[in-house]
N, C-alpha and C. Protein backbone atom coordinates (compact mmCIF):
# COMPACT_ATOMS: atom_id res chain seq x y z
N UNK A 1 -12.13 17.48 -13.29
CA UNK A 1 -12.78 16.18 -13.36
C UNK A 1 -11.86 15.18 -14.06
N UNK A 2 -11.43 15.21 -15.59
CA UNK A 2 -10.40 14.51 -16.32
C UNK A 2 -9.50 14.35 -15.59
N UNK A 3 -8.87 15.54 -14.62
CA UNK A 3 -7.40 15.32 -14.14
C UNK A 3 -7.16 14.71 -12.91
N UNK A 4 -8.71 14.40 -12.10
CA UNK A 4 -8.71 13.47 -11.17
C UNK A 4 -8.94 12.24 -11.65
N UNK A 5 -9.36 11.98 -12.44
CA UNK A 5 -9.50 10.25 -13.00
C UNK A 5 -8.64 9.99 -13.71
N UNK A 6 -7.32 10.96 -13.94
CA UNK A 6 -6.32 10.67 -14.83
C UNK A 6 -5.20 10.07 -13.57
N UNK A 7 -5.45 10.77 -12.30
CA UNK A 7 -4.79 10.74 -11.14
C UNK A 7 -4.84 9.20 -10.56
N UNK A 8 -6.07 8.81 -10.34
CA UNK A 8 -6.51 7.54 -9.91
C UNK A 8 -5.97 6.59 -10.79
N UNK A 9 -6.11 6.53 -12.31
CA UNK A 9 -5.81 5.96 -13.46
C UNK A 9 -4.21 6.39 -13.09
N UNK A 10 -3.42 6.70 -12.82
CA UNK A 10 -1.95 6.48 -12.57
C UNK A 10 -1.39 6.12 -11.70
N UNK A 11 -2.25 6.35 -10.14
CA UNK A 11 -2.17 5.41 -9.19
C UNK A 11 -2.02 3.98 -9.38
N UNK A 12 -3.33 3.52 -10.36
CA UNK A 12 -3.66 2.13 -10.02
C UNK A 12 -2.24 1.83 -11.15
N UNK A 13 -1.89 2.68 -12.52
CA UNK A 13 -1.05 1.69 -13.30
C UNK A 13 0.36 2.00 -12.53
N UNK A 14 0.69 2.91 -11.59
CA UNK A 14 1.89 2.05 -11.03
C UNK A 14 1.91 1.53 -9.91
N UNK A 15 0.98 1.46 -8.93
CA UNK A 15 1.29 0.30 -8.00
C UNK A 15 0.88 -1.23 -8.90
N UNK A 16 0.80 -1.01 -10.13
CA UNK A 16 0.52 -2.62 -10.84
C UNK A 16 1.64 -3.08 -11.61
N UNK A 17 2.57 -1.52 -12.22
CA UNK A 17 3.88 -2.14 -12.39
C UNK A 17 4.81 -2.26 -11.09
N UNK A 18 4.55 -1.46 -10.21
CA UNK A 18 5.15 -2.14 -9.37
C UNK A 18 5.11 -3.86 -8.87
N UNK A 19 3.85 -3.84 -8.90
CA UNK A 19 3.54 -5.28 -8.06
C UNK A 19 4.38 -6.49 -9.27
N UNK A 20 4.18 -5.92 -10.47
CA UNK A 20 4.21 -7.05 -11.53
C UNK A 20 5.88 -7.17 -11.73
N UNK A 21 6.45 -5.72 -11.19
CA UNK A 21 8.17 -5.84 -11.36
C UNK A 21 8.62 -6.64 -10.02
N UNK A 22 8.26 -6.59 -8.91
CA UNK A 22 8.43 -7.29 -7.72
C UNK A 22 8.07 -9.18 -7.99
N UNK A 23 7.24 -9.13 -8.66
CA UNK A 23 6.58 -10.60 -8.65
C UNK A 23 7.87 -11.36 -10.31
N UNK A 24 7.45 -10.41 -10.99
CA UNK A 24 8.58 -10.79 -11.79
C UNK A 24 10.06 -11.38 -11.57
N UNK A 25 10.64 -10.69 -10.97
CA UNK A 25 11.58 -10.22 -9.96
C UNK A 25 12.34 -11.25 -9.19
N UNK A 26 11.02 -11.61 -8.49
CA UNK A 26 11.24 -12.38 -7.28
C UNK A 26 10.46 -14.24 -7.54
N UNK A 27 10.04 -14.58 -8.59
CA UNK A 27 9.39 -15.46 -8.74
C UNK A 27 9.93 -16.14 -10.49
N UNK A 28 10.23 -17.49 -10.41
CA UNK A 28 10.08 -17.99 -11.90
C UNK A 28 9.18 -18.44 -12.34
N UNK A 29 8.81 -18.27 -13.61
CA UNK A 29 7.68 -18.24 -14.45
C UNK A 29 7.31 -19.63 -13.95
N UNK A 30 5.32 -19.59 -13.65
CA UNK A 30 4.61 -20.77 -13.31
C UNK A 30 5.25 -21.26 -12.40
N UNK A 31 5.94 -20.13 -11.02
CA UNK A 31 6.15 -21.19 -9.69
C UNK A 31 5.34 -19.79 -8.57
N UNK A 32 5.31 -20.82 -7.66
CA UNK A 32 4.25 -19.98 -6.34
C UNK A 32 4.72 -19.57 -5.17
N UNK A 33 4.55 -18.61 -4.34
CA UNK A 33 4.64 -18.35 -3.20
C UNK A 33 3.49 -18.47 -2.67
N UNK A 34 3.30 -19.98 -1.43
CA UNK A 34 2.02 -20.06 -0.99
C UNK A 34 1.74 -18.99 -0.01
N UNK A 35 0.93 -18.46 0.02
CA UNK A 35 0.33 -17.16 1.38
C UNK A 35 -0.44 -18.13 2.57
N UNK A 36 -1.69 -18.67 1.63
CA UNK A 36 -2.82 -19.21 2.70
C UNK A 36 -2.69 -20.80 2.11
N UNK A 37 -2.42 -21.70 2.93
CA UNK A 37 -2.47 -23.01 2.15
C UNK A 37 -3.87 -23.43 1.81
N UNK A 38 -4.05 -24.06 0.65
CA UNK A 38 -5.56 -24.22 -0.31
C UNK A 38 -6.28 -23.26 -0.33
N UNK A 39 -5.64 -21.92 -0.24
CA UNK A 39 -6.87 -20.62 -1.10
C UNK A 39 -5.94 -19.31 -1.29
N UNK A 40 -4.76 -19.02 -1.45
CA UNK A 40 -4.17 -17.73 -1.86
C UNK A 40 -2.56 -18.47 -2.01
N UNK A 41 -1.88 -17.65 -3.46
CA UNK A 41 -1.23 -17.87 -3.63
C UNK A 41 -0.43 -16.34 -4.40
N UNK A 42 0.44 -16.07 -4.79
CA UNK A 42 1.49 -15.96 -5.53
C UNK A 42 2.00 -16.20 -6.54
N UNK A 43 1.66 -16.07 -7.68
CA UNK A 43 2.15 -17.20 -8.71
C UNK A 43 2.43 -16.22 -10.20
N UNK A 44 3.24 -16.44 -10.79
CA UNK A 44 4.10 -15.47 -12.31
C UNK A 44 3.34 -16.56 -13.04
N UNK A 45 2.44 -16.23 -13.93
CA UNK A 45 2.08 -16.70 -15.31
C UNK A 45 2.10 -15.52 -16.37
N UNK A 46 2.02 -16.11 -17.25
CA UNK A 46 1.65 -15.08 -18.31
C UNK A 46 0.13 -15.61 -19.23
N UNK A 47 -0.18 -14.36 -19.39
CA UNK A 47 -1.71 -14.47 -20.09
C UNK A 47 -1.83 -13.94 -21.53
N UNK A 48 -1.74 -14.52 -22.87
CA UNK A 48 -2.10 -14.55 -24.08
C UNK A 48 -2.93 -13.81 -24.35
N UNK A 49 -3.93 -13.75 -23.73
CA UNK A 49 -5.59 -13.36 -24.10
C UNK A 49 -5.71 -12.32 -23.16
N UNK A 50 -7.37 -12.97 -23.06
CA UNK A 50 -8.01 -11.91 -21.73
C UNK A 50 -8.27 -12.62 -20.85
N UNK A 51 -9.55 -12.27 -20.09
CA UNK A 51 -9.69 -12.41 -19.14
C UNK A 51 -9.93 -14.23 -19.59
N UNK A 52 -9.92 -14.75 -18.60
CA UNK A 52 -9.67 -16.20 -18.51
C UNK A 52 -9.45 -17.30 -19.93
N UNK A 53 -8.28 -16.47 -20.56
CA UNK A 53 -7.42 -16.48 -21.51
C UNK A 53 -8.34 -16.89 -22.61
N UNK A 54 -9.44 -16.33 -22.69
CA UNK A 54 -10.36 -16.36 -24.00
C UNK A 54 -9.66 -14.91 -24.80
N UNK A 55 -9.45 -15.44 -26.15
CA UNK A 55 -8.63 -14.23 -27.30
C UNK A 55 -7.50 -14.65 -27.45
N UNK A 56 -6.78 -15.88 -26.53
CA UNK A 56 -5.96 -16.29 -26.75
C UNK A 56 -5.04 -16.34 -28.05
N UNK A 57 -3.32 -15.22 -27.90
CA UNK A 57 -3.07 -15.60 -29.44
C UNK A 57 -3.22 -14.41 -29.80
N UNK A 58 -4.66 -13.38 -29.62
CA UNK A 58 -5.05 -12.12 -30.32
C UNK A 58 -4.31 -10.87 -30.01
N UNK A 59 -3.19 -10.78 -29.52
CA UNK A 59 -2.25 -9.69 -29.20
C UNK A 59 -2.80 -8.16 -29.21
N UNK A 60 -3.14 -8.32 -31.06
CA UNK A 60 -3.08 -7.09 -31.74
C UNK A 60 -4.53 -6.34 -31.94
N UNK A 61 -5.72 -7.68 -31.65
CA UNK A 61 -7.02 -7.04 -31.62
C UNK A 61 -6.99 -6.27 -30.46
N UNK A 62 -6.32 -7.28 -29.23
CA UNK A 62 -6.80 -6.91 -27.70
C UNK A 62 -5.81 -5.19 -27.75
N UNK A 63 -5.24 -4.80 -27.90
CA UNK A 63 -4.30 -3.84 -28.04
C UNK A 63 -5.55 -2.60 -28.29
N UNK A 64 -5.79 -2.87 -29.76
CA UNK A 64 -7.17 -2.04 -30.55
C UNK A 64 -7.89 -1.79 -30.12
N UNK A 65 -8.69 -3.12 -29.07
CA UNK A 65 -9.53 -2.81 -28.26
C UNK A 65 -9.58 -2.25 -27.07
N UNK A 66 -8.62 -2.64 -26.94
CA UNK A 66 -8.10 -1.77 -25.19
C UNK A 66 -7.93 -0.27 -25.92
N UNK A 67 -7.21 0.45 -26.65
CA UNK A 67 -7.27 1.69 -27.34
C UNK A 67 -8.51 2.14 -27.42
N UNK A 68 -9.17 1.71 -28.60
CA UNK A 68 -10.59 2.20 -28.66
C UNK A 68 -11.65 2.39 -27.61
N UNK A 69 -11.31 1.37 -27.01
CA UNK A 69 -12.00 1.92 -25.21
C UNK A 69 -11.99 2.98 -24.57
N UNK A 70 -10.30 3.04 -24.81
CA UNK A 70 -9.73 4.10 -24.01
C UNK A 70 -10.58 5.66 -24.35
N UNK A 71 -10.19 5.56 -26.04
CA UNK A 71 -10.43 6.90 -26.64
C UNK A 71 -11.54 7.21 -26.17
N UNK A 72 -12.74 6.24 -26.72
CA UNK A 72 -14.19 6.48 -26.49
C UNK A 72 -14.60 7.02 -24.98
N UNK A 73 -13.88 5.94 -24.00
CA UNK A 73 -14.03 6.66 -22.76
C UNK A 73 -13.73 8.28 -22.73
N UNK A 74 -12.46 8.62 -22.98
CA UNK A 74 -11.90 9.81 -22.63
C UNK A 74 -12.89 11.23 -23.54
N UNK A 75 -13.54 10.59 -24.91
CA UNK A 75 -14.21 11.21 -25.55
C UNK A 75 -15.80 12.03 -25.04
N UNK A 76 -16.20 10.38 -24.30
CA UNK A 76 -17.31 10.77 -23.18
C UNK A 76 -17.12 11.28 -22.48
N UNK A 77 -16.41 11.19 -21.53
CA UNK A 77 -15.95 11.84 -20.59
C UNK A 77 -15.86 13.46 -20.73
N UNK A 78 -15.08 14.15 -21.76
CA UNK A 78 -15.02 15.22 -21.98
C UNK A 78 -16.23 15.99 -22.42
N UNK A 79 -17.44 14.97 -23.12
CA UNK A 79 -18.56 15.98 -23.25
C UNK A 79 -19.29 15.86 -21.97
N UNK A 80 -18.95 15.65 -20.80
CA UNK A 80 -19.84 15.60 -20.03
C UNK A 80 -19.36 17.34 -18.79
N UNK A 81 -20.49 17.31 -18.55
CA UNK A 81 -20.12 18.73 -17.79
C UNK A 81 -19.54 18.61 -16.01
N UNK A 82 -20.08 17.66 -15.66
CA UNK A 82 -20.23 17.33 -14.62
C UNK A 82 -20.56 16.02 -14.53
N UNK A 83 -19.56 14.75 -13.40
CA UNK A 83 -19.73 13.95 -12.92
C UNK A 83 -19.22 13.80 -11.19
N UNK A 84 -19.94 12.22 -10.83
CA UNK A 84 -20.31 12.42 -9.38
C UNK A 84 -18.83 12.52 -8.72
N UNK A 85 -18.30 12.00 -7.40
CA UNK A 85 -17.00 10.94 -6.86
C UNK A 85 -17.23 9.83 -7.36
N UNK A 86 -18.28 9.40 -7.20
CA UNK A 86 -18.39 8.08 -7.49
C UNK A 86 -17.88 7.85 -9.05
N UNK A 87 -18.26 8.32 -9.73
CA UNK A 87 -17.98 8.31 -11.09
C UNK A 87 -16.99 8.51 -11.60
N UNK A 88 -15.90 9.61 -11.20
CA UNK A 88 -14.71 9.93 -10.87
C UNK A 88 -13.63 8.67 -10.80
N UNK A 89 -14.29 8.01 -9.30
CA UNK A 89 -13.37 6.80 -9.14
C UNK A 89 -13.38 5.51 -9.98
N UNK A 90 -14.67 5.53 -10.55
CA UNK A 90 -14.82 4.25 -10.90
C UNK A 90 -14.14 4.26 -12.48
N UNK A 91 -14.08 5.32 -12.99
CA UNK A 91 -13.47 5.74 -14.70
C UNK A 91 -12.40 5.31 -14.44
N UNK A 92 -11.95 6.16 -13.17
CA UNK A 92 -10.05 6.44 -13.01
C UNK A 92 -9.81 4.80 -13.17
N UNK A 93 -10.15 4.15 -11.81
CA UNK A 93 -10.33 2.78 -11.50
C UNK A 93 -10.00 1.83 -13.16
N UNK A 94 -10.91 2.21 -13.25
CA UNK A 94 -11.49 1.41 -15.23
C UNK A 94 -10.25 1.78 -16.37
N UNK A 95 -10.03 3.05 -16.23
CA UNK A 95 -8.86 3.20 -17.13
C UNK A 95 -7.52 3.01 -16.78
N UNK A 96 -7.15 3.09 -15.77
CA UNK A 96 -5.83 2.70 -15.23
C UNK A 96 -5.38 1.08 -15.56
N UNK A 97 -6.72 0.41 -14.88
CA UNK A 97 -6.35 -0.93 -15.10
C UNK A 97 -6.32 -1.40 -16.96
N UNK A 98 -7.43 -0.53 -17.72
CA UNK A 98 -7.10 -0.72 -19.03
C UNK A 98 -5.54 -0.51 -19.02
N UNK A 99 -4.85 0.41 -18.79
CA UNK A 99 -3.51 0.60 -19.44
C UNK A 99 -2.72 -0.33 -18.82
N UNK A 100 -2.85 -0.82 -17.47
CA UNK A 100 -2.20 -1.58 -17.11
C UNK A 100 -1.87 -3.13 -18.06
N UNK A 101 -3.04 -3.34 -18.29
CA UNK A 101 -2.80 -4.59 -19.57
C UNK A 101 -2.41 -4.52 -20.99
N UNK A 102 -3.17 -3.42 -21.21
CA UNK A 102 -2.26 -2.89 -22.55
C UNK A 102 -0.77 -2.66 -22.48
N UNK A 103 -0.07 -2.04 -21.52
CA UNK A 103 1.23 -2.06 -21.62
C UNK A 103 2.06 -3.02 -21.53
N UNK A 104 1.44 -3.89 -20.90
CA UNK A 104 1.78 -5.44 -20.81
C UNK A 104 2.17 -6.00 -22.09
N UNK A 105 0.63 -5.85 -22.71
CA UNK A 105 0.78 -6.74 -24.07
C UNK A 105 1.41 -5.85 -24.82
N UNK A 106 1.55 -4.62 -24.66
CA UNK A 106 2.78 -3.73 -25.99
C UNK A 106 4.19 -4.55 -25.80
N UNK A 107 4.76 -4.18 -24.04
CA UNK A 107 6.03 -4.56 -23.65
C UNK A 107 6.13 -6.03 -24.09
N UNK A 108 5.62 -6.54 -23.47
CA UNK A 108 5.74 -8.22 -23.21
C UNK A 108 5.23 -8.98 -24.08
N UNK A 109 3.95 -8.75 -24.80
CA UNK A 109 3.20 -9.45 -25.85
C UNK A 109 2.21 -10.33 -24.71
N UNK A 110 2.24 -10.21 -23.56
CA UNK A 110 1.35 -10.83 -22.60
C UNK A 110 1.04 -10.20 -21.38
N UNK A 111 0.17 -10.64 -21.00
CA UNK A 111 0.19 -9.59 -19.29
C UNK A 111 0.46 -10.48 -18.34
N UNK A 112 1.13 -9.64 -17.65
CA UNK A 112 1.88 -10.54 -16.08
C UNK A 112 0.24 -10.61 -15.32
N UNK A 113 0.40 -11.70 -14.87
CA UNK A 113 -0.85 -11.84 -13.35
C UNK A 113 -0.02 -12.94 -12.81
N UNK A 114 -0.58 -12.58 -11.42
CA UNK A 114 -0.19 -13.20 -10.04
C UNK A 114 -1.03 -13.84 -9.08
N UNK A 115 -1.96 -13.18 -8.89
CA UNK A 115 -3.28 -13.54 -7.77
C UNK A 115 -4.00 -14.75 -8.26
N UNK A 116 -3.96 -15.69 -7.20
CA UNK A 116 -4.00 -17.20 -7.20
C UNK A 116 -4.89 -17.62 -6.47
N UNK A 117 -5.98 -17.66 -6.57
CA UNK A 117 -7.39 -18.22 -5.75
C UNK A 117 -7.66 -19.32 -5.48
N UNK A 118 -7.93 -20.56 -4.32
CA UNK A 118 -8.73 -21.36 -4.87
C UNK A 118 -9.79 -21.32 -3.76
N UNK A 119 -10.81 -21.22 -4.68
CA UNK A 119 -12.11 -21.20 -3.24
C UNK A 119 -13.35 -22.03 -3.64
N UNK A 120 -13.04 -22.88 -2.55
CA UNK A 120 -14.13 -24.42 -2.30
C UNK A 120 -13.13 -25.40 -3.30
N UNK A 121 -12.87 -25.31 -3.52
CA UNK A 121 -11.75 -26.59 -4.29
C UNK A 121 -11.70 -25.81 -5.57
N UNK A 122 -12.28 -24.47 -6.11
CA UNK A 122 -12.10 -24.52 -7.82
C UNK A 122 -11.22 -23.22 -7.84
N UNK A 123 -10.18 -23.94 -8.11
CA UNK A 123 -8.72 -23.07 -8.72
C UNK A 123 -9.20 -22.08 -9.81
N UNK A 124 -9.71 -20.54 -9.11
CA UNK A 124 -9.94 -19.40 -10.15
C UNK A 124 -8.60 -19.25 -11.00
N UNK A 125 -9.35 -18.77 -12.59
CA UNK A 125 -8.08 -18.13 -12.84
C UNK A 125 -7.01 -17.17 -11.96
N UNK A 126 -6.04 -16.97 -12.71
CA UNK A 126 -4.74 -16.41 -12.09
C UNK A 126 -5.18 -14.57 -12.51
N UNK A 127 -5.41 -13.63 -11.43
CA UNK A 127 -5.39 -12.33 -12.30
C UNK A 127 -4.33 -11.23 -11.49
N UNK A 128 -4.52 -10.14 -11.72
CA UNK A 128 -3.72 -9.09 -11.32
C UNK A 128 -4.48 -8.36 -10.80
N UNK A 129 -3.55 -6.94 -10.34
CA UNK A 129 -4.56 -5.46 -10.21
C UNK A 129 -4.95 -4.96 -11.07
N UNK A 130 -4.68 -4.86 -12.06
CA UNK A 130 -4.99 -4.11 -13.27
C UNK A 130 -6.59 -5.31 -13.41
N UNK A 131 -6.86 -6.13 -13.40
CA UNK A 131 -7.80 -7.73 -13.67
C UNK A 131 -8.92 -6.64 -12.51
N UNK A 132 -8.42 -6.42 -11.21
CA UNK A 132 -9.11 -6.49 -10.11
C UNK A 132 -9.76 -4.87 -10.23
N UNK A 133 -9.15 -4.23 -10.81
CA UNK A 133 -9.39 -2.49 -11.08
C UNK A 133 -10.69 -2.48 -12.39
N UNK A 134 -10.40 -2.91 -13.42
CA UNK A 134 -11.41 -2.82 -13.89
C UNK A 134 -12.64 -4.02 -13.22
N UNK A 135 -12.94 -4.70 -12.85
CA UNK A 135 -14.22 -5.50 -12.88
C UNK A 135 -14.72 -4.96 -11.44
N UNK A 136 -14.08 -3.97 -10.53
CA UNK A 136 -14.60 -3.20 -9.15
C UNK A 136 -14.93 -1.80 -10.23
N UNK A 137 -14.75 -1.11 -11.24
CA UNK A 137 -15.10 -0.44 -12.09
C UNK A 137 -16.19 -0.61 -12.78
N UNK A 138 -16.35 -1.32 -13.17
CA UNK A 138 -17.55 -2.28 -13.51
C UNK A 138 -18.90 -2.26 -13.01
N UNK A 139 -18.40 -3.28 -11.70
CA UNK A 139 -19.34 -3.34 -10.18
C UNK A 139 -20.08 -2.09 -9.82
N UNK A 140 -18.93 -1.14 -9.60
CA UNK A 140 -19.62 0.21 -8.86
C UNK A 140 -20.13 0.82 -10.44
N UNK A 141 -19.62 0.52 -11.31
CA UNK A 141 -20.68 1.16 -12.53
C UNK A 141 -22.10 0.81 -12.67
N UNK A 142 -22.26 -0.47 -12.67
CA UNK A 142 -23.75 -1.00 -12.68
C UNK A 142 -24.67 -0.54 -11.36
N UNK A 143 -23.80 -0.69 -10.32
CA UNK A 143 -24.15 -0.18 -9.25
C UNK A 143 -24.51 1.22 -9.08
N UNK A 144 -24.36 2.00 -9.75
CA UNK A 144 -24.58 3.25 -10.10
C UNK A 144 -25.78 3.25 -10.82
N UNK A 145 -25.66 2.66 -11.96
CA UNK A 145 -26.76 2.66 -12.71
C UNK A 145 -27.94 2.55 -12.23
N UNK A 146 -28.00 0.93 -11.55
CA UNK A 146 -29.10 0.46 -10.73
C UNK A 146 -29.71 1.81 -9.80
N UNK A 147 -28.89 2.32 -8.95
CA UNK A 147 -29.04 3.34 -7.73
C UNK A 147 -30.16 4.19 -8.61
N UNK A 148 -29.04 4.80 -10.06
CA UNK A 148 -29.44 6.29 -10.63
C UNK A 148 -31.12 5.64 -10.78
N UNK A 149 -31.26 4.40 -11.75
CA UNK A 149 -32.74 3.62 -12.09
C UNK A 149 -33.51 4.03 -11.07
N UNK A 150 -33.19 3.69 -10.04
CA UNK A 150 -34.01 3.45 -8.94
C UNK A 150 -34.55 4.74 -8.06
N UNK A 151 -33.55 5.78 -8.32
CA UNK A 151 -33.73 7.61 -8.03
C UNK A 151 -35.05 7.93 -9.16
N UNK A 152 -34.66 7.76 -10.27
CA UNK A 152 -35.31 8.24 -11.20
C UNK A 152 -36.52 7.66 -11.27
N UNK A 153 -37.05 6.27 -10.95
CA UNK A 153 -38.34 5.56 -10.74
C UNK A 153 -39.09 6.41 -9.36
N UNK A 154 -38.41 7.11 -8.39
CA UNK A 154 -38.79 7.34 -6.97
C UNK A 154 -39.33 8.80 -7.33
N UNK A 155 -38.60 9.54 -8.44
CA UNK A 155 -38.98 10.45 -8.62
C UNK A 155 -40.23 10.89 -9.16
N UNK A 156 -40.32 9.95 -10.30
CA UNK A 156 -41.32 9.66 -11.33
C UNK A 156 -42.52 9.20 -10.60
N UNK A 157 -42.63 8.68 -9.44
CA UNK A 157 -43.92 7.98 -8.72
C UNK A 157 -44.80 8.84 -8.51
């Protein structure tokens, strides 16, 4: 069980250093490669913070916190006897992209993102895969939940 969500969780953190060494690479800081004109872009920023650069500045909390996540996850995880696929993917999913930003902010003191949205005129923040891995981790987590709620109410009737 651990060693498949450790699997997924190494998938996602190197096709994200990959993507972030290619974009690095090939792009100067705050310039774009347009894809779709007015809704997808390309673009090297760097991010301070978190997610839509709230923590801004906080390097060393976000570090802690990304750690302590980690542990706690991996802690749960191990007392559990049994979990689903679904559950499987969505950890792996969740922790990969954690490390993906943490290594960022160890290496770099910031995390690389690229993915450049704008949809209906409002220019989303700028995120990555590692951005896109945890909050589909997330998704199918609640989504789980809801499902399991909703088993367990059907049962109970």
């Amino acid at each position: 069980m651990i060693k498949k969500i450790n699997l997924i969780s190494l998938m996602v953190l190197m096709f994200d250093i990959v993507i972030k060494m290619i974009v690095t690479s090939t792009l100067k800081l705050n310039s774009s490669i347009i894809i779709i004109r007015d809704f997808f872009a390309f673009t090297y920023v760097r991010n301070n913070g978190a997610a839509f650069s709230i923590l801004e500045g906080n390097r060393l909390l976000l570090i802690v916190v990304a750690l302590i996540v980690v542990v706690m996850l991996y802690k749960y995880l191990s007392s559990l006897k049994t979990i689903s696929s679904l559950e499987t993917i969505y950890y792996g999913l969740l922790i990969g992209g954690i490390y993906g930003n943490l290594i960022d902010r160890i290496i770099h003191s910031y995390v690389i993102d690229y993915f450049d949205f704008t949809i209906i005129g409002y220019n989303f923040p700028i995120f990555n895969l590692a951005d896109i891995c945890i909050v589909v981790s997330i998704f199918l987590m609640m989504l789980d939940i809801v499902r399991g709620d909703s088993n367990e109410r059907n049962k109970n009737s």
